[in-house]
Protein backbone atom coordinates (compact mmCIF):
# COMPACT_ATOMS: atom_id res chain seq x y z
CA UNK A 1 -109.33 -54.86 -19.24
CA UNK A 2 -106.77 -53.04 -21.56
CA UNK A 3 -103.16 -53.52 -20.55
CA UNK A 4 -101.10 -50.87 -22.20
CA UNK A 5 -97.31 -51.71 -22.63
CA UNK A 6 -94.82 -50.53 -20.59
CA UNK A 7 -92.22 -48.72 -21.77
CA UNK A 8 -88.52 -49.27 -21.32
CA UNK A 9 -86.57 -46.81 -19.54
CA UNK A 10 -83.65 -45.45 -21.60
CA UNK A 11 -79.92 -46.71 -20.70
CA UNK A 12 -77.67 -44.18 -18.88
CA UNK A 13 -74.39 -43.34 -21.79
CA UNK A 14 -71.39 -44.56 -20.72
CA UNK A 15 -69.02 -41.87 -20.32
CA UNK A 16 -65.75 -42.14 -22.90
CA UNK A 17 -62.78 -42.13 -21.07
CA UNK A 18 -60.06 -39.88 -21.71
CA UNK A 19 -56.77 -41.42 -22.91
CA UNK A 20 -53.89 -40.30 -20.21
CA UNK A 21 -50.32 -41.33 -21.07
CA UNK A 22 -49.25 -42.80 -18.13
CA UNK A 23 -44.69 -42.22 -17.51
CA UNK A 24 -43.17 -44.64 -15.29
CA UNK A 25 -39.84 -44.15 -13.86
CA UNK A 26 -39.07 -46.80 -15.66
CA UNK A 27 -38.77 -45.12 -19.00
CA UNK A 28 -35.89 -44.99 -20.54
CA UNK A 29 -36.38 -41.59 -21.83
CA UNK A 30 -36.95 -40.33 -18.02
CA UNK A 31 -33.54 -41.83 -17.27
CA UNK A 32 -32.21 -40.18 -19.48
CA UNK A 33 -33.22 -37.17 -18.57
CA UNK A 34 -32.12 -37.49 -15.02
CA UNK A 35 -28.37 -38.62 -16.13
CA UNK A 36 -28.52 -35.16 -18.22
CA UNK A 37 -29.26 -33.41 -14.65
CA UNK A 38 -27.09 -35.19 -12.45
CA UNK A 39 -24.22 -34.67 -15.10
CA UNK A 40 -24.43 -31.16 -15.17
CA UNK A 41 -24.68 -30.97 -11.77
CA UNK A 42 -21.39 -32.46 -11.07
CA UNK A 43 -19.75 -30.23 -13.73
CA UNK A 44 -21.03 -27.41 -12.54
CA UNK A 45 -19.76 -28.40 -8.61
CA UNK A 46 -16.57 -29.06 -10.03
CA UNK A 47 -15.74 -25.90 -12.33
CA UNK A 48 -16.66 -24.29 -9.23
CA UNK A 49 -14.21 -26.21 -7.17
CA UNK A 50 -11.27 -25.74 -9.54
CA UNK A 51 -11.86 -22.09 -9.77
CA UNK A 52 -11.30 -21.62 -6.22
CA UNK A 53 -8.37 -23.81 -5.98
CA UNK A 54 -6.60 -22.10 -9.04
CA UNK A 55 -7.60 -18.31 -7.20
CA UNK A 56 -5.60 -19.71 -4.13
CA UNK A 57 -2.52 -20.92 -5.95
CA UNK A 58 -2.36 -17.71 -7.80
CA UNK A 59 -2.81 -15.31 -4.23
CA UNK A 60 0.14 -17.22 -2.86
CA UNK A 61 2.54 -16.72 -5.38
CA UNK A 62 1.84 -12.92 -5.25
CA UNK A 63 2.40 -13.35 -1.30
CA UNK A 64 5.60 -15.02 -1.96
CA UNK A 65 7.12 -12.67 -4.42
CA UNK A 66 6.02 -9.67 -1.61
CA UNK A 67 8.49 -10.87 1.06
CA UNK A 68 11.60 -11.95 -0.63
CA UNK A 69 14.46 -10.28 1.22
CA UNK A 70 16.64 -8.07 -0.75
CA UNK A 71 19.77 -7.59 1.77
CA UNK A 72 21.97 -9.65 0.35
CA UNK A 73 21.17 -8.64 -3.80
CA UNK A 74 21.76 -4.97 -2.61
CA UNK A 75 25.33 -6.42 -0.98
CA UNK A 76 26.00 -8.56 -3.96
CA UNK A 77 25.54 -5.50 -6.28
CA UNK A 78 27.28 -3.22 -4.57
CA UNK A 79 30.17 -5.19 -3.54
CA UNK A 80 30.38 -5.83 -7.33
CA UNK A 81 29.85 -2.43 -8.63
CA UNK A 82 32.73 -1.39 -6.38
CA UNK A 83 35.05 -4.01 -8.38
CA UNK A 84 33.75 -2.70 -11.81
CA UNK A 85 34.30 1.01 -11.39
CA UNK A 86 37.36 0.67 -9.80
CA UNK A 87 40.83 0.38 -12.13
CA UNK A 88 44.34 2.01 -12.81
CA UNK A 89 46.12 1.84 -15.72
CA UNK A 90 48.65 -1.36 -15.32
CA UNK A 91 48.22 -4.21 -16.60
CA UNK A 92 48.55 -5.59 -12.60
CA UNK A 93 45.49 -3.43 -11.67
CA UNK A 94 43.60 -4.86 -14.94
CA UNK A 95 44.18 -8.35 -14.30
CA UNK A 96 42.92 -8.09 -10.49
CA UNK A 97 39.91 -6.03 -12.03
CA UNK A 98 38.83 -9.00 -14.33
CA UNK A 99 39.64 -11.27 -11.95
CA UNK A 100 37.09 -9.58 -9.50
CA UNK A 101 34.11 -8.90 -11.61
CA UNK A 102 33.75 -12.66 -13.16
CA UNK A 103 33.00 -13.38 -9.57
CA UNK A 104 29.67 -12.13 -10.04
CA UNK A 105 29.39 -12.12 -14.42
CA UNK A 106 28.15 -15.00 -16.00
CA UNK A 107 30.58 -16.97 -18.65
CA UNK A 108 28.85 -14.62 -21.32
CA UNK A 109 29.22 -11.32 -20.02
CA UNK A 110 32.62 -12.21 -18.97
CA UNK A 111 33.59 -12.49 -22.56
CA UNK A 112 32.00 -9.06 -23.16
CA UNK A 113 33.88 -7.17 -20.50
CA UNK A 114 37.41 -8.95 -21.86
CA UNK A 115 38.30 -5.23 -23.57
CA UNK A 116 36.43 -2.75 -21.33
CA UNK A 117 39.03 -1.72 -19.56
CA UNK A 118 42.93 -1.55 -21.56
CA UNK A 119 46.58 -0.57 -20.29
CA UNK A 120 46.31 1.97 -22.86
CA UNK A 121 43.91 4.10 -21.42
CA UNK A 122 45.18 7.57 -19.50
CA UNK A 123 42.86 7.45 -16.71
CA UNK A 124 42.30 5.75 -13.39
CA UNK A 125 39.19 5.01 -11.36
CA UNK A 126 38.42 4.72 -7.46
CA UNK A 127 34.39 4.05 -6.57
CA UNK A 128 33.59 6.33 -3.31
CA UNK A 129 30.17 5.24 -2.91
CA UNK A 130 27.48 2.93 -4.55
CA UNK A 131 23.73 3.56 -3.65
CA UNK A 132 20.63 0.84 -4.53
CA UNK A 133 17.79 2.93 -5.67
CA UNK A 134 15.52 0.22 -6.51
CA UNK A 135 14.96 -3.43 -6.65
CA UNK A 136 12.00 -5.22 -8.28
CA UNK A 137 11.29 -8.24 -9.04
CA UNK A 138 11.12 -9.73 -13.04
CA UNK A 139 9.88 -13.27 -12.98
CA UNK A 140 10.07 -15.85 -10.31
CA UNK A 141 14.29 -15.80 -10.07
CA UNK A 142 15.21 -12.45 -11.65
CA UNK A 143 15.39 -9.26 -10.02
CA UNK A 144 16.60 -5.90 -11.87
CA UNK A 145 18.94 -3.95 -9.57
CA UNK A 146 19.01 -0.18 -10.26
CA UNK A 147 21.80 1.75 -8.53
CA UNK A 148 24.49 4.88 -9.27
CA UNK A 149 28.29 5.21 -8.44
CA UNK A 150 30.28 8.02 -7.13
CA UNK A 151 33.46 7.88 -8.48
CA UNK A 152 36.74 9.62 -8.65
CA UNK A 153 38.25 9.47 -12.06
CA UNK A 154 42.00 11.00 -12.54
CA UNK A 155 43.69 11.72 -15.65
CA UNK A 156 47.58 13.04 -15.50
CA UNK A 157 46.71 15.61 -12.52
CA UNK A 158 43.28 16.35 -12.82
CA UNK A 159 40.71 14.62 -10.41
CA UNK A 160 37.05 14.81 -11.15
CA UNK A 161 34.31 13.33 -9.82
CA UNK A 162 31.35 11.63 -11.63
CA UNK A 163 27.54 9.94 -10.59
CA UNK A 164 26.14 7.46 -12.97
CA UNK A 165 23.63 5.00 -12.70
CA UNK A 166 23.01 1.71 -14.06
CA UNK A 167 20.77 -0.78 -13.74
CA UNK A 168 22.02 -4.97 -13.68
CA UNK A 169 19.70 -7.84 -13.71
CA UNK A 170 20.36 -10.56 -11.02
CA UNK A 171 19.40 -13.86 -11.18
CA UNK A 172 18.76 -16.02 -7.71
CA UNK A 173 19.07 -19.61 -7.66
CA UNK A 174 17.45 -22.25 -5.36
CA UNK A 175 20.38 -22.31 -2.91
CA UNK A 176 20.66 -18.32 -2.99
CA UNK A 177 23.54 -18.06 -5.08
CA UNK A 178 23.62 -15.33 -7.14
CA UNK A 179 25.07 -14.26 -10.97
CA UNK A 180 24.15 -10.84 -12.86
CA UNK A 181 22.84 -11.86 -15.76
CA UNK A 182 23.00 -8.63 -17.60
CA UNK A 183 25.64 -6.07 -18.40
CA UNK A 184 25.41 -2.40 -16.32
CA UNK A 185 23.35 -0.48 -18.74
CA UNK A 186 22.92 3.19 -18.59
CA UNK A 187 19.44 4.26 -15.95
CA UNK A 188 18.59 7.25 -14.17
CA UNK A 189 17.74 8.35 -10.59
CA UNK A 190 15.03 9.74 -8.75
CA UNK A 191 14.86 13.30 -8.64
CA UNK A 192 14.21 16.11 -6.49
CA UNK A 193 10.34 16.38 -6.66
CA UNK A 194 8.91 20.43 -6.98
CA UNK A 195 6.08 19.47 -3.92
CA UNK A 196 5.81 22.02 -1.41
CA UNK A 197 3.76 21.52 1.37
CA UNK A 198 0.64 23.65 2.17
CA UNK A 199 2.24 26.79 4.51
CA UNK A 200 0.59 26.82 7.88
CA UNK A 201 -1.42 29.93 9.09
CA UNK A 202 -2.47 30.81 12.61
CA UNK A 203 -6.10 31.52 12.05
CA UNK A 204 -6.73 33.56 14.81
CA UNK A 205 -9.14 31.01 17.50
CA UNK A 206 -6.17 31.19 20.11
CA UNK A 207 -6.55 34.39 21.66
CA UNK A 208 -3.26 36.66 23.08
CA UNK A 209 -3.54 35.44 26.58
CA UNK A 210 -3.87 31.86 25.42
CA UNK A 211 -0.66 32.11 22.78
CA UNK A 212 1.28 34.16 25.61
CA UNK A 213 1.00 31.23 28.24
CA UNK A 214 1.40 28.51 25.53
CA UNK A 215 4.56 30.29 24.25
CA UNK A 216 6.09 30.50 28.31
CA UNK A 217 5.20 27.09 28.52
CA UNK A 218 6.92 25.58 25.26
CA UNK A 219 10.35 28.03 25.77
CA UNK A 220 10.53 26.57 29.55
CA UNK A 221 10.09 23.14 27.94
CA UNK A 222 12.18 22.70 25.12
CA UNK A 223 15.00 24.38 27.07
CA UNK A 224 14.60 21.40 29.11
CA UNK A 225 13.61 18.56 26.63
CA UNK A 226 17.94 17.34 25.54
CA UNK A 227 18.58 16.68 28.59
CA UNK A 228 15.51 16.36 30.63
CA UNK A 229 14.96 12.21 32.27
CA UNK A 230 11.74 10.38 31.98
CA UNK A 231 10.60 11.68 35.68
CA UNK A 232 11.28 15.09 34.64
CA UNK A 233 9.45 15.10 31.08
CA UNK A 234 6.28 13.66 33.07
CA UNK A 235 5.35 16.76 34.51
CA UNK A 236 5.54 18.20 30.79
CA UNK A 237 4.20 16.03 28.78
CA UNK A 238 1.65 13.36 28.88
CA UNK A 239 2.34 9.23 28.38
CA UNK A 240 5.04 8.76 26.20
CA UNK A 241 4.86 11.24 23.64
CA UNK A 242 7.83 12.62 23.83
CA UNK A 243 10.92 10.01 24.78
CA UNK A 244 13.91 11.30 26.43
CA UNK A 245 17.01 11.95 23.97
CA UNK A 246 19.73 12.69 25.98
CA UNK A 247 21.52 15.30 23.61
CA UNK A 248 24.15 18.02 24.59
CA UNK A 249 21.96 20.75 22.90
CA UNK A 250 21.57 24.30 24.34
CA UNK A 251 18.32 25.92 23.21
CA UNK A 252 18.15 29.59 21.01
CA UNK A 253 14.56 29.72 20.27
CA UNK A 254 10.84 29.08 19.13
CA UNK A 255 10.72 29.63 15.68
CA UNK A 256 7.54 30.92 13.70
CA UNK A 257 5.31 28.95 16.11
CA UNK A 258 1.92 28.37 14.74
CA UNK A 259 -1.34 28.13 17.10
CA UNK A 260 -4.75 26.92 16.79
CA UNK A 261 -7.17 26.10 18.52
CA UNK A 262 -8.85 22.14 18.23
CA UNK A 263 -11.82 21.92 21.16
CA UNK A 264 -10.45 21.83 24.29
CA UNK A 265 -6.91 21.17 22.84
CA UNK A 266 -4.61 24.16 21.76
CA UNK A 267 -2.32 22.88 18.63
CA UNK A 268 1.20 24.03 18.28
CA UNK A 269 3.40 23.93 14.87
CA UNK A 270 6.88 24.92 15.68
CA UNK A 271 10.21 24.66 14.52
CA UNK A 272 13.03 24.66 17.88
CA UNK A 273 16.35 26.41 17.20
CA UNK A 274 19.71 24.65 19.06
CA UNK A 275 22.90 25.07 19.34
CA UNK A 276 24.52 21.64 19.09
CA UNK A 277 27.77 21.82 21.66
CA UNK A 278 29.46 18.72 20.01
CA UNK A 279 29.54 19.98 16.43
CA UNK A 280 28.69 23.57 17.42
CA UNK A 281 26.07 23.64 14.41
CA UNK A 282 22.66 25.01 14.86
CA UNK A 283 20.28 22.46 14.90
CA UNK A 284 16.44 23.02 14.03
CA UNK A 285 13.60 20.09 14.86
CA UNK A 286 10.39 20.75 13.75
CA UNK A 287 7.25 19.57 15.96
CA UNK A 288 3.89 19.11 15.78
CA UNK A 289 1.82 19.16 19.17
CA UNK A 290 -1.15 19.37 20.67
CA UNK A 291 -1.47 20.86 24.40
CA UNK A 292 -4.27 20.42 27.02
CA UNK A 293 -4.23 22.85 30.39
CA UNK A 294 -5.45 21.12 33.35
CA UNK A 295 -3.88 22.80 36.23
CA UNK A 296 -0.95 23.44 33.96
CA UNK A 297 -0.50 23.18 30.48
CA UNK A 298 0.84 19.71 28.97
CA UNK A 299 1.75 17.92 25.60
CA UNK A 300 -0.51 15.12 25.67
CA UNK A 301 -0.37 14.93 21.49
């Protein structure tokens, strides 16, 4: 018997493992990293923060500045712009002058107005009115003050009158005192503006019957309206739009009354002619209204 020799069977290969770096949270490196992160973070939050705060302090100051009250700077400049324009040529009149106007100079424009007015001078001064034209504020205590002065000025026997206008800087202290901090330096005044305003047309959607009755209505009405009480305008007009006045006027007429028509709602643009029996001066008022006809016609606009 031939035994033949069995062969081995082959090993199975181990497979190589792949090397994988394993991080722990441990690593210093990875705490690193999250310090990085939870630093910026935190700056970020608080730039954020601080912007808002600083947005918020800077809203309230313009707040603040919006609802100082004025009165008394517009009293305080006037009062002393009535002092400084005023004068005759005595040394009396002079004295009480400067004596007036360092109540509202400081020390340094005190010493500047020593030689503004002299004895020798041939003319005299009274102030007849003193207007504020505008007030603004420069700064968190300072407020420039401009404003003109009507004055009378007389030399020998001529009179002549004179408008100028200036502009002062007032300073405000904590307790509301108050100094003029710079001298009256020459300004100007608003002007008459050239606006006109757009020239109203009838445009022809009220027809003649409609205008006729409007026209009856407004004549009986405004021949009424000076004297008229709240029980009697109620049957005229609708709500409150028109208040009673209670004036001694005697009414003339409509004058260029202007109609169109607005939906159900006829629109009137008139001026009203009177005769005012306390002055006896014609007096014109201008009105804008808009009419609705139920079972009679009323100003409900």
């Amino acid at each position: 018997m031939i035994f033949k020799k069995k062969e081995k069977e082959p090993k199975p290969k181990k497979e190589k493992k792949v090397p994988v770096m394993k991080v722990g949270t441990h690593k210093k490196t990875v705490i690193a990293l999250w310090l990085v992160l939870i630093a910026s973070v935190s700056f970020g939050v608080y730039k954020n923060f601080t912007a808002i705060d600083m947005h918020t302090v800077h809203e309230k100051e313009i707040v603040e500045q919006r609802i100082v009250d004025t009165n008394k700077i517009e009293n305080f400049v006037r009062a002393f712009a009535k002092s400084y324009y005023s004068w005759s040529n005595t040394q009396e009149s002079i004295e009480k002058r400067t004596a007036a106007i360092n109540q509202y100079l400081t020390k340094s424009l005190q010493d500047l107005n020593v030689d503004t007015i002299r004895q020798d001078i041939p003319t005299s001064s009274t102030v007849t009115d003193v207007k504020i034209w505008d007030i603004e504020q420069a700064g968190t205590d300072d407020f420039t003050v401009v404003y003109s002065v009507d004055q009378t000025v007389t030399e020998r026997e001529t009179s002549i009158g004179y408008t100028s206008a200036y502009i002062v800087v007032v300073h405000v202290d904590g307790d509301g005192n108050m100094v003029i901090t710079q001298n009256p330096t020459i300004s100007s005044t608003p002007t008459k503006s050239g606006y006109e305003s757009k020239v109203q047309e009838s445009d022809g959607t009220v027809d003649a019957a409609t205008t006729e009755e409007v026209t009856e209505f407004l004549e009986t009405f405004f021949k009424l309206y000076p004297t008229a009480t709240e029980k009697e305008l109620a049957y005229y007009v609708s709500g409150n739009v028109l208040e009673p006045v209670n004036c001694d006027y005697v009414f003339s007429e409509l004058v260029n009354p202007i109609f169109t028509q607005d939906g159900e709602q006829v629109k009137v643009s008139v001026a009203v002619k009177y005769l005012d029996q306390r002055t006896k001066a014609t007096q014109i008022s201008q009105f804008d209204l808009a009419l609705e006809k139920d079972s009679n016609w009323k100003i409900v606009k």
